[in-house]
PDB file of N, CA and C in Angstrom:
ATOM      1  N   UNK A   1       3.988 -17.883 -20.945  1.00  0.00           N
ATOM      2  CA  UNK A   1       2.890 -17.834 -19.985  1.00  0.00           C
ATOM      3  C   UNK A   1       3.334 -17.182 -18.685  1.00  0.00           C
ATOM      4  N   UNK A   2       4.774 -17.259 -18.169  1.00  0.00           N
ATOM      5  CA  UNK A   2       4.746 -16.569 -16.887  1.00  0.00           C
ATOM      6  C   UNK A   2       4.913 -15.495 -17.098  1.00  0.00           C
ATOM      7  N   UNK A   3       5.325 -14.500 -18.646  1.00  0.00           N
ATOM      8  CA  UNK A   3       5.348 -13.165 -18.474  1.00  0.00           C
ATOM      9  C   UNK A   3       3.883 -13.075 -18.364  1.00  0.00           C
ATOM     10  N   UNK A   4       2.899 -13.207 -18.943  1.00  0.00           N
ATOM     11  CA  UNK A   4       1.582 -13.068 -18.875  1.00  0.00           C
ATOM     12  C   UNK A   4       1.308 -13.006 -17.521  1.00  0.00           C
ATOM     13  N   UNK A   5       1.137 -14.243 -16.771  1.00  0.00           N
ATOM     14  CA  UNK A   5       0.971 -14.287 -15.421  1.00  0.00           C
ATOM     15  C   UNK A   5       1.870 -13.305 -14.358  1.00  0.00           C
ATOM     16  N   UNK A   6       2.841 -12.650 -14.579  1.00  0.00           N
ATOM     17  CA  UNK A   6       3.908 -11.545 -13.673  1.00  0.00           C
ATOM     18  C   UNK A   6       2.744 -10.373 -14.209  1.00  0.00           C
ATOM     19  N   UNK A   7       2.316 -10.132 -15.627  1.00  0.00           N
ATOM     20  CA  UNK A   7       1.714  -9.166 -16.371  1.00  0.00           C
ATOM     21  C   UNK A   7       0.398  -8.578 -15.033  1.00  0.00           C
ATOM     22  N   UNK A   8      -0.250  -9.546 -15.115  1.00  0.00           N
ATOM     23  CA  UNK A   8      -1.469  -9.766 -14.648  1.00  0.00           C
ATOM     24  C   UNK A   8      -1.643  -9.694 -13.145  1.00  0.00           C
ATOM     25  N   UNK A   9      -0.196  -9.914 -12.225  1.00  0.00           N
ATOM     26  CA  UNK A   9       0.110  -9.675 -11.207  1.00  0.00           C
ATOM     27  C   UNK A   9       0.382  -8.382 -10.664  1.00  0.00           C
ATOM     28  N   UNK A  10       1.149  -7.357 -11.523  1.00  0.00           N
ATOM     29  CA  UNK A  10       1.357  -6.069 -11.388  1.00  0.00           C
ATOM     30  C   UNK A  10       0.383  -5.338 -12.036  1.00  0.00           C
ATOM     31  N   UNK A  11      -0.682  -5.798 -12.432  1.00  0.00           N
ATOM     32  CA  UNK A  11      -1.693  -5.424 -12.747  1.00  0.00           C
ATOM     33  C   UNK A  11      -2.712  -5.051 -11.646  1.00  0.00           C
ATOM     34  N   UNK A  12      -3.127  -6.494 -10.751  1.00  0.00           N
ATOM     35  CA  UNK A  12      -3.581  -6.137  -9.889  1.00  0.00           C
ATOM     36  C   UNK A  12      -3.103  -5.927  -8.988  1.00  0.00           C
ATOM     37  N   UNK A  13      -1.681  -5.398  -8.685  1.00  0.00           N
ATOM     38  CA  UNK A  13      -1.124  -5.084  -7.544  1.00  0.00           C
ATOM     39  C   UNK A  13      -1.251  -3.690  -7.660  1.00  0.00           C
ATOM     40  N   UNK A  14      -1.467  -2.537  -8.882  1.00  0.00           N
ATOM     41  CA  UNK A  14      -1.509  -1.332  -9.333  1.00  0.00           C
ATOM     42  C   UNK A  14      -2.849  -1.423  -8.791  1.00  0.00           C
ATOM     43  N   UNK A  15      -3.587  -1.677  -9.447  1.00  0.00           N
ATOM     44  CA  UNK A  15      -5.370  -1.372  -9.544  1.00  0.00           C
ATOM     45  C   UNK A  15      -5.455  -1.912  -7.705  1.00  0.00           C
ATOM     46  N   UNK A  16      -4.817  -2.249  -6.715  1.00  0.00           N
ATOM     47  CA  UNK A  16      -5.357  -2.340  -5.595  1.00  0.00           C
ATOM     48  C   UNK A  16      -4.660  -1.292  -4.878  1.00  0.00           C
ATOM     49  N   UNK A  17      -3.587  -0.861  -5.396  1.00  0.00           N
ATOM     50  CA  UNK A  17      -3.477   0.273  -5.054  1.00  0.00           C
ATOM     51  C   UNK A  17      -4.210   1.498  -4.805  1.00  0.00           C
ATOM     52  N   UNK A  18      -4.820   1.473  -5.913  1.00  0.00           N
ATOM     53  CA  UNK A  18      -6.038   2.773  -6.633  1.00  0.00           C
ATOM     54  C   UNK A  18      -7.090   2.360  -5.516  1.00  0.00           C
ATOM     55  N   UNK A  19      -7.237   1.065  -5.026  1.00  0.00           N
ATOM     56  CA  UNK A  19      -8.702   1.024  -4.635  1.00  0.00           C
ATOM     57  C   UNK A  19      -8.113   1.548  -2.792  1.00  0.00           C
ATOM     58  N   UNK A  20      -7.229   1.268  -2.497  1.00  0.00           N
ATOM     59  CA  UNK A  20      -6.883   1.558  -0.771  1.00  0.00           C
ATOM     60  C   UNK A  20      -6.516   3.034  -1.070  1.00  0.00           C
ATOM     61  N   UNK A  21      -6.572   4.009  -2.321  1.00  0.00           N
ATOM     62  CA  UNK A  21      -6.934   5.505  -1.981  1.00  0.00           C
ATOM     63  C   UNK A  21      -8.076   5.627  -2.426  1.00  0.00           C
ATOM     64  N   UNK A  22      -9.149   4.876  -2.396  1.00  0.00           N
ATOM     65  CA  UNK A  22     -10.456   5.207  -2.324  1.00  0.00           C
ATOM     66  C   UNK A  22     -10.705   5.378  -3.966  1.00  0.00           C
ATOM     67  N   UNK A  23     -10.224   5.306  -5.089  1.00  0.00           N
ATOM     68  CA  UNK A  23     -10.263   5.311  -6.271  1.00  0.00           C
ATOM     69  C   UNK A  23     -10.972   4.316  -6.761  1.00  0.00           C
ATOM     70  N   UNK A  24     -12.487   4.747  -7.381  1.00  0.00           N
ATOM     71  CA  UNK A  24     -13.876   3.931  -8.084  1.00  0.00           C
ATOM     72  C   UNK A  24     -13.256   3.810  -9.008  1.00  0.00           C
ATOM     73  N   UNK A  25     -13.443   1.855  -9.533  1.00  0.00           N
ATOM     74  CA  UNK A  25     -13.028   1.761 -10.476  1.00  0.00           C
ATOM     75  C   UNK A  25     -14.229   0.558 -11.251  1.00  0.00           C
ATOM     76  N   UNK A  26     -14.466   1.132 -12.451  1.00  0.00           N
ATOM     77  CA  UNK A  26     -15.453   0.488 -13.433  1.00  0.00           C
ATOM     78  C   UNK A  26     -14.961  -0.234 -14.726  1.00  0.00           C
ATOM     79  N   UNK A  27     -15.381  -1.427 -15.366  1.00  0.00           N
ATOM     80  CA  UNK A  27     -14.993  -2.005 -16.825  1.00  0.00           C
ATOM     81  C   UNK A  27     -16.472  -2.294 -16.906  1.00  0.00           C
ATOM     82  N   UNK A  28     -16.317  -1.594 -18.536  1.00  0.00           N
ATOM     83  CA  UNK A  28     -17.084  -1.452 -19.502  1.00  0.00           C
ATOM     84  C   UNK A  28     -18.523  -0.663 -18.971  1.00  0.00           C
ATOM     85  N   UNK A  29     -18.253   0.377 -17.875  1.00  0.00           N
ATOM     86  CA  UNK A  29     -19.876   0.976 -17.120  1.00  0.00           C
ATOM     87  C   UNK A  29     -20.235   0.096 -15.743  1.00  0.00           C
ATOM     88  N   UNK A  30     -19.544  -0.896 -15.766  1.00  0.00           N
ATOM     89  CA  UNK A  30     -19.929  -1.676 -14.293  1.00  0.00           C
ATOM     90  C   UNK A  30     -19.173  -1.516 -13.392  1.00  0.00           C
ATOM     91  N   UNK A  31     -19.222  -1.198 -12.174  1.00  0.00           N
ATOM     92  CA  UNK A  31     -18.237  -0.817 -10.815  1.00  0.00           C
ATOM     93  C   UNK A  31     -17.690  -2.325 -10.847  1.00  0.00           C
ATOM     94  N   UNK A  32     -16.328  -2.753 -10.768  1.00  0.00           N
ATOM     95  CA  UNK A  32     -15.266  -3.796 -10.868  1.00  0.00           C
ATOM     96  C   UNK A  32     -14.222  -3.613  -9.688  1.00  0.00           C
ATOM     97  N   UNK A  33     -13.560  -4.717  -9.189  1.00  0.00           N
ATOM     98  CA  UNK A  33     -12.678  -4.717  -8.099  1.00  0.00           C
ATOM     99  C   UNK A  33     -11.323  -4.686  -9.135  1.00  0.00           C
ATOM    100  N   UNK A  34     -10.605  -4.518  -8.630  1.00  0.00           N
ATOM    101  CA  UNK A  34      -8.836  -5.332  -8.702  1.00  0.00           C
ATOM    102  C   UNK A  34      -8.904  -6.578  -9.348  1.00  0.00           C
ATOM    103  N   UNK A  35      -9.535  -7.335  -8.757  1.00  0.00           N
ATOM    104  CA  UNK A  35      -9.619  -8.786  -8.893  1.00  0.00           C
ATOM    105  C   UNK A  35     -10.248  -8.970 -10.764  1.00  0.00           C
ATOM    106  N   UNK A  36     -11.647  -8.832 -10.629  1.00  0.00           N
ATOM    107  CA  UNK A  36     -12.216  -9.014 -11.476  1.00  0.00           C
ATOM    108  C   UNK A  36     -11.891  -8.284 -13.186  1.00  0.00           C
ATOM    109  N   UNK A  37     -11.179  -7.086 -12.771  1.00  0.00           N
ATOM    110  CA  UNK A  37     -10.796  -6.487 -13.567  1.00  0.00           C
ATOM    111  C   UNK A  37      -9.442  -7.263 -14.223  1.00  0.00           C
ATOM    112  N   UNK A  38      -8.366  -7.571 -13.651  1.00  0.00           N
ATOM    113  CA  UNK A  38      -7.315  -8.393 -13.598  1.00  0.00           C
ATOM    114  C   UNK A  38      -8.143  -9.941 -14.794  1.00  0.00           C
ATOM    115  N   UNK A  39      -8.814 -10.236 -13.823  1.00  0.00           N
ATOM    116  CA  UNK A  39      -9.364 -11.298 -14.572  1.00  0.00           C
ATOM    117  C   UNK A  39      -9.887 -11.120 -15.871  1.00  0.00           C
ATOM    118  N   UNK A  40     -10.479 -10.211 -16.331  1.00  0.00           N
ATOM    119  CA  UNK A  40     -11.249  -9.380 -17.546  1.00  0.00           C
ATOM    120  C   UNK A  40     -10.239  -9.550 -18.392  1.00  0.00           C
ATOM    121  N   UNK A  41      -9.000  -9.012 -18.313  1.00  0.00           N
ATOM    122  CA  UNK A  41      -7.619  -8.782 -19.126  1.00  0.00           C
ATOM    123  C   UNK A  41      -7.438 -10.461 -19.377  1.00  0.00           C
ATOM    124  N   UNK A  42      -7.241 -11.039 -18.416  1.00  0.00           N
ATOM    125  CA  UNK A  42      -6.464 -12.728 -18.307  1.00  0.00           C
ATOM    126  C   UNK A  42      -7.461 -13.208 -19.699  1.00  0.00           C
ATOM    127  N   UNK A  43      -8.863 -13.222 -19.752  1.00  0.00           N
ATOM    128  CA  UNK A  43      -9.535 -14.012 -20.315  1.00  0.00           C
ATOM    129  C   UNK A  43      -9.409 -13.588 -21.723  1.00  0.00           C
ATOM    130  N   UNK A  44      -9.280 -11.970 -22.130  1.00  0.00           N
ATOM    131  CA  UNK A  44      -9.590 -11.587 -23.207  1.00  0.00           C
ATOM    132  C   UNK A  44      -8.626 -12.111 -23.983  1.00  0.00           C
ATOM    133  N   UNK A  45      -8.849 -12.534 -25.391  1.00  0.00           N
ATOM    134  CA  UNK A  45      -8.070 -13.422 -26.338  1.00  0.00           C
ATOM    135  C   UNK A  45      -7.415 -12.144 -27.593  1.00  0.00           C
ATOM    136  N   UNK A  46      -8.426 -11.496 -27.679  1.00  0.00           N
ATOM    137  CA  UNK A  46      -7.813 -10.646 -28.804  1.00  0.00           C
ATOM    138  C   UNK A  46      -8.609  -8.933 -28.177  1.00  0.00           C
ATOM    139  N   UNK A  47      -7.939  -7.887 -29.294  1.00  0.00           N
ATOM    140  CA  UNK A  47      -8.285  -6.457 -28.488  1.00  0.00           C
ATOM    141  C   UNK A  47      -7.787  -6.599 -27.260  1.00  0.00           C
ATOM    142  N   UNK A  48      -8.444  -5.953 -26.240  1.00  0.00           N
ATOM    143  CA  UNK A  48      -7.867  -5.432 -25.242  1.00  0.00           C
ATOM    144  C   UNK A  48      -8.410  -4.000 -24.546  1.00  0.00           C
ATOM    145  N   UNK A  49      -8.239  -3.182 -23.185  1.00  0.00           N
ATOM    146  CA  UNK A  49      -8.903  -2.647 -23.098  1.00  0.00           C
ATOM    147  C   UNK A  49      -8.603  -0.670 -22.869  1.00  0.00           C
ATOM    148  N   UNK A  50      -9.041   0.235 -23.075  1.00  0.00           N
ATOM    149  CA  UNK A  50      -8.765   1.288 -22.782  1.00  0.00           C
ATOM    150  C   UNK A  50      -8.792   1.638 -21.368  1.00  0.00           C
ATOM    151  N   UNK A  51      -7.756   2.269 -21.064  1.00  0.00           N
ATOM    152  CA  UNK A  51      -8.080   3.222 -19.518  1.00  0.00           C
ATOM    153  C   UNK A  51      -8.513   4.437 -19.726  1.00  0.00           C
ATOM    154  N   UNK A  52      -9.494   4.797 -18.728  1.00  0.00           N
ATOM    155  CA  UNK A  52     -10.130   6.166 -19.081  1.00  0.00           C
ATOM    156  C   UNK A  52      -9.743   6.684 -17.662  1.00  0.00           C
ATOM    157  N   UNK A  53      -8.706   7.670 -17.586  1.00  0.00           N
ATOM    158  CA  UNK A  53      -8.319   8.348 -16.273  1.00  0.00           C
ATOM    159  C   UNK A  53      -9.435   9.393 -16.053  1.00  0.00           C
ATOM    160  N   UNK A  54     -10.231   9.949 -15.067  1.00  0.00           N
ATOM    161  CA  UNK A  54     -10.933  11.124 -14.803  1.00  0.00           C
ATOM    162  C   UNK A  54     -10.269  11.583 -13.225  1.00  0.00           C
ATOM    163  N   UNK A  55     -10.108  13.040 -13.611  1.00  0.00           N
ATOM    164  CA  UNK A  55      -8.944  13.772 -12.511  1.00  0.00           C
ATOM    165  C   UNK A  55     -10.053  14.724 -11.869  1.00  0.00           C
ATOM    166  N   UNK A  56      -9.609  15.173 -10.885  1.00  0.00           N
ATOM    167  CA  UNK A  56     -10.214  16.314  -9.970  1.00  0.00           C
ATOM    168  C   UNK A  56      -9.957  17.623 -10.645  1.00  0.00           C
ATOM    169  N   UNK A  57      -9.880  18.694 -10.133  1.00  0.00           N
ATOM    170  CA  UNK A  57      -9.835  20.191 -10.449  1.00  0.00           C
ATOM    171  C   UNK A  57      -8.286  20.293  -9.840  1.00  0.00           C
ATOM    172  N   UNK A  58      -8.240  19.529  -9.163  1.00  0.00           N
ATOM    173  CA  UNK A  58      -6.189  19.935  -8.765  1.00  0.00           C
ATOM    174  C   UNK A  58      -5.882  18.778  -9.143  1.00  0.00           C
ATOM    175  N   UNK A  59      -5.800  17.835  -9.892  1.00  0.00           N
ATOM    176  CA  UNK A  59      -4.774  16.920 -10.492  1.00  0.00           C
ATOM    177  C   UNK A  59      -4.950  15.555  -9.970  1.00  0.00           C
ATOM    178  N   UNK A  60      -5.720  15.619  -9.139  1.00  0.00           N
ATOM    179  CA  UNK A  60      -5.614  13.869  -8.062  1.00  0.00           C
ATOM    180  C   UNK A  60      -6.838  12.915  -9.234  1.00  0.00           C
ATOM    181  N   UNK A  61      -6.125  11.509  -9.154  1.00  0.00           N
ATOM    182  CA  UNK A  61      -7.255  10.427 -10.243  1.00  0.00           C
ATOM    183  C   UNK A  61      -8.392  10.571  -9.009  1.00  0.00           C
ATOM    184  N   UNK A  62      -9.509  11.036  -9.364  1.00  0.00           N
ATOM    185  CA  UNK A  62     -10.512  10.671  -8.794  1.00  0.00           C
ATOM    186  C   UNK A  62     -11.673   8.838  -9.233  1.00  0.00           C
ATOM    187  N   UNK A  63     -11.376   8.838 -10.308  1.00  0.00           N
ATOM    188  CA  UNK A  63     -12.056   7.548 -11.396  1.00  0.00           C
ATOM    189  C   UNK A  63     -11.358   6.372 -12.136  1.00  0.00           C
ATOM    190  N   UNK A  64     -11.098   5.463 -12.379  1.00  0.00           N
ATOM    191  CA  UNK A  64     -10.547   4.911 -13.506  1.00  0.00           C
ATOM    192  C   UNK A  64     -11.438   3.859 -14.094  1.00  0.00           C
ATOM    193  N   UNK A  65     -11.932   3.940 -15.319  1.00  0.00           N
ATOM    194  CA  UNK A  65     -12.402   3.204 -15.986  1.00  0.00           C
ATOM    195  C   UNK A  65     -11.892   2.478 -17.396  1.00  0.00           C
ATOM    196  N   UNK A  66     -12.235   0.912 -17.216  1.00  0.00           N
ATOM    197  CA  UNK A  66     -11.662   0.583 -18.486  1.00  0.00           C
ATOM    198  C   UNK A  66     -12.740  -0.030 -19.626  1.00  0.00           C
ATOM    199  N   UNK A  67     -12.776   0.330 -20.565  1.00  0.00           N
ATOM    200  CA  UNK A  67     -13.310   0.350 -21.950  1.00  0.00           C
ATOM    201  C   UNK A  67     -12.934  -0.865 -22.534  1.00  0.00           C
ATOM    202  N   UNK A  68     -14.151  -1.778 -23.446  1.00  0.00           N
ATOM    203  CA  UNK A  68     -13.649  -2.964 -23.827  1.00  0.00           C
ATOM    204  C   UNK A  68     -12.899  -2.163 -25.701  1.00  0.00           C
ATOM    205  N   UNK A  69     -12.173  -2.502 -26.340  1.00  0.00           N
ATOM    206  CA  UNK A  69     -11.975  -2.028 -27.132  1.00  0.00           C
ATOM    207  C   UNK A  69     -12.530  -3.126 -28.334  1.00  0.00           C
ATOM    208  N   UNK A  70     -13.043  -3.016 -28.838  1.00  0.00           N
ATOM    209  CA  UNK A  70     -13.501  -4.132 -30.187  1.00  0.00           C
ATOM    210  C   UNK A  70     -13.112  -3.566 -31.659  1.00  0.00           C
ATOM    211  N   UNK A  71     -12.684  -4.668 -32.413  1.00  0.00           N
ATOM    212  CA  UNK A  71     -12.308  -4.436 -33.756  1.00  0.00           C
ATOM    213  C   UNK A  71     -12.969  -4.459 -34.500  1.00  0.00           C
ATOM    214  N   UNK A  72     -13.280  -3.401 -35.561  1.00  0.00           N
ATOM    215  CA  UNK A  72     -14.337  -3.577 -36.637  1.00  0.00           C
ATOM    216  C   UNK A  72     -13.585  -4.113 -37.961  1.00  0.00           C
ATOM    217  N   UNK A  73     -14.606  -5.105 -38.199  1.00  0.00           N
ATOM    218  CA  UNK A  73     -14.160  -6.049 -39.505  1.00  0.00           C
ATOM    219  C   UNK A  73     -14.770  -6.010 -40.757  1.00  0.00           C
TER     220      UNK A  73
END
């Protein structure tokens, strides 16, 4: 459990990064903080989620969105 919890810490210590350079960030189509996003990961039991990077015309992340990923059975 505390790697999980360190996991989940540098998680949102990354993703608040992104947000103090002004970097919009969405899970699953909904605009999401650091926080909530962090939390999204903590709760999910199985799957897990995609990052979808979207870049500018010179290279800078302008977007990051994360995708719920679901398993077909």
């Amino acid at each position: 459990m505390e790697q999980e919890d360190k996991a989940y810490r540098e998680l949102f210590t990354e993703l608040s990064q992104y947000e103090r350079y002004g970097v919009p960030m969405s899970i699953d189509g909904e605009s999401a903080s650091p926080m909530q996003i962090a939390a999204a990961h903590m709760v999910k039991e199985s799957g897990g989620y995609m990052r979808d990077y979207i870049w500018d015309k010179d290279g800078h992340m302008e977007e990051l969105h994360f995708h719920e990923i679901k398993s077909v059975e």
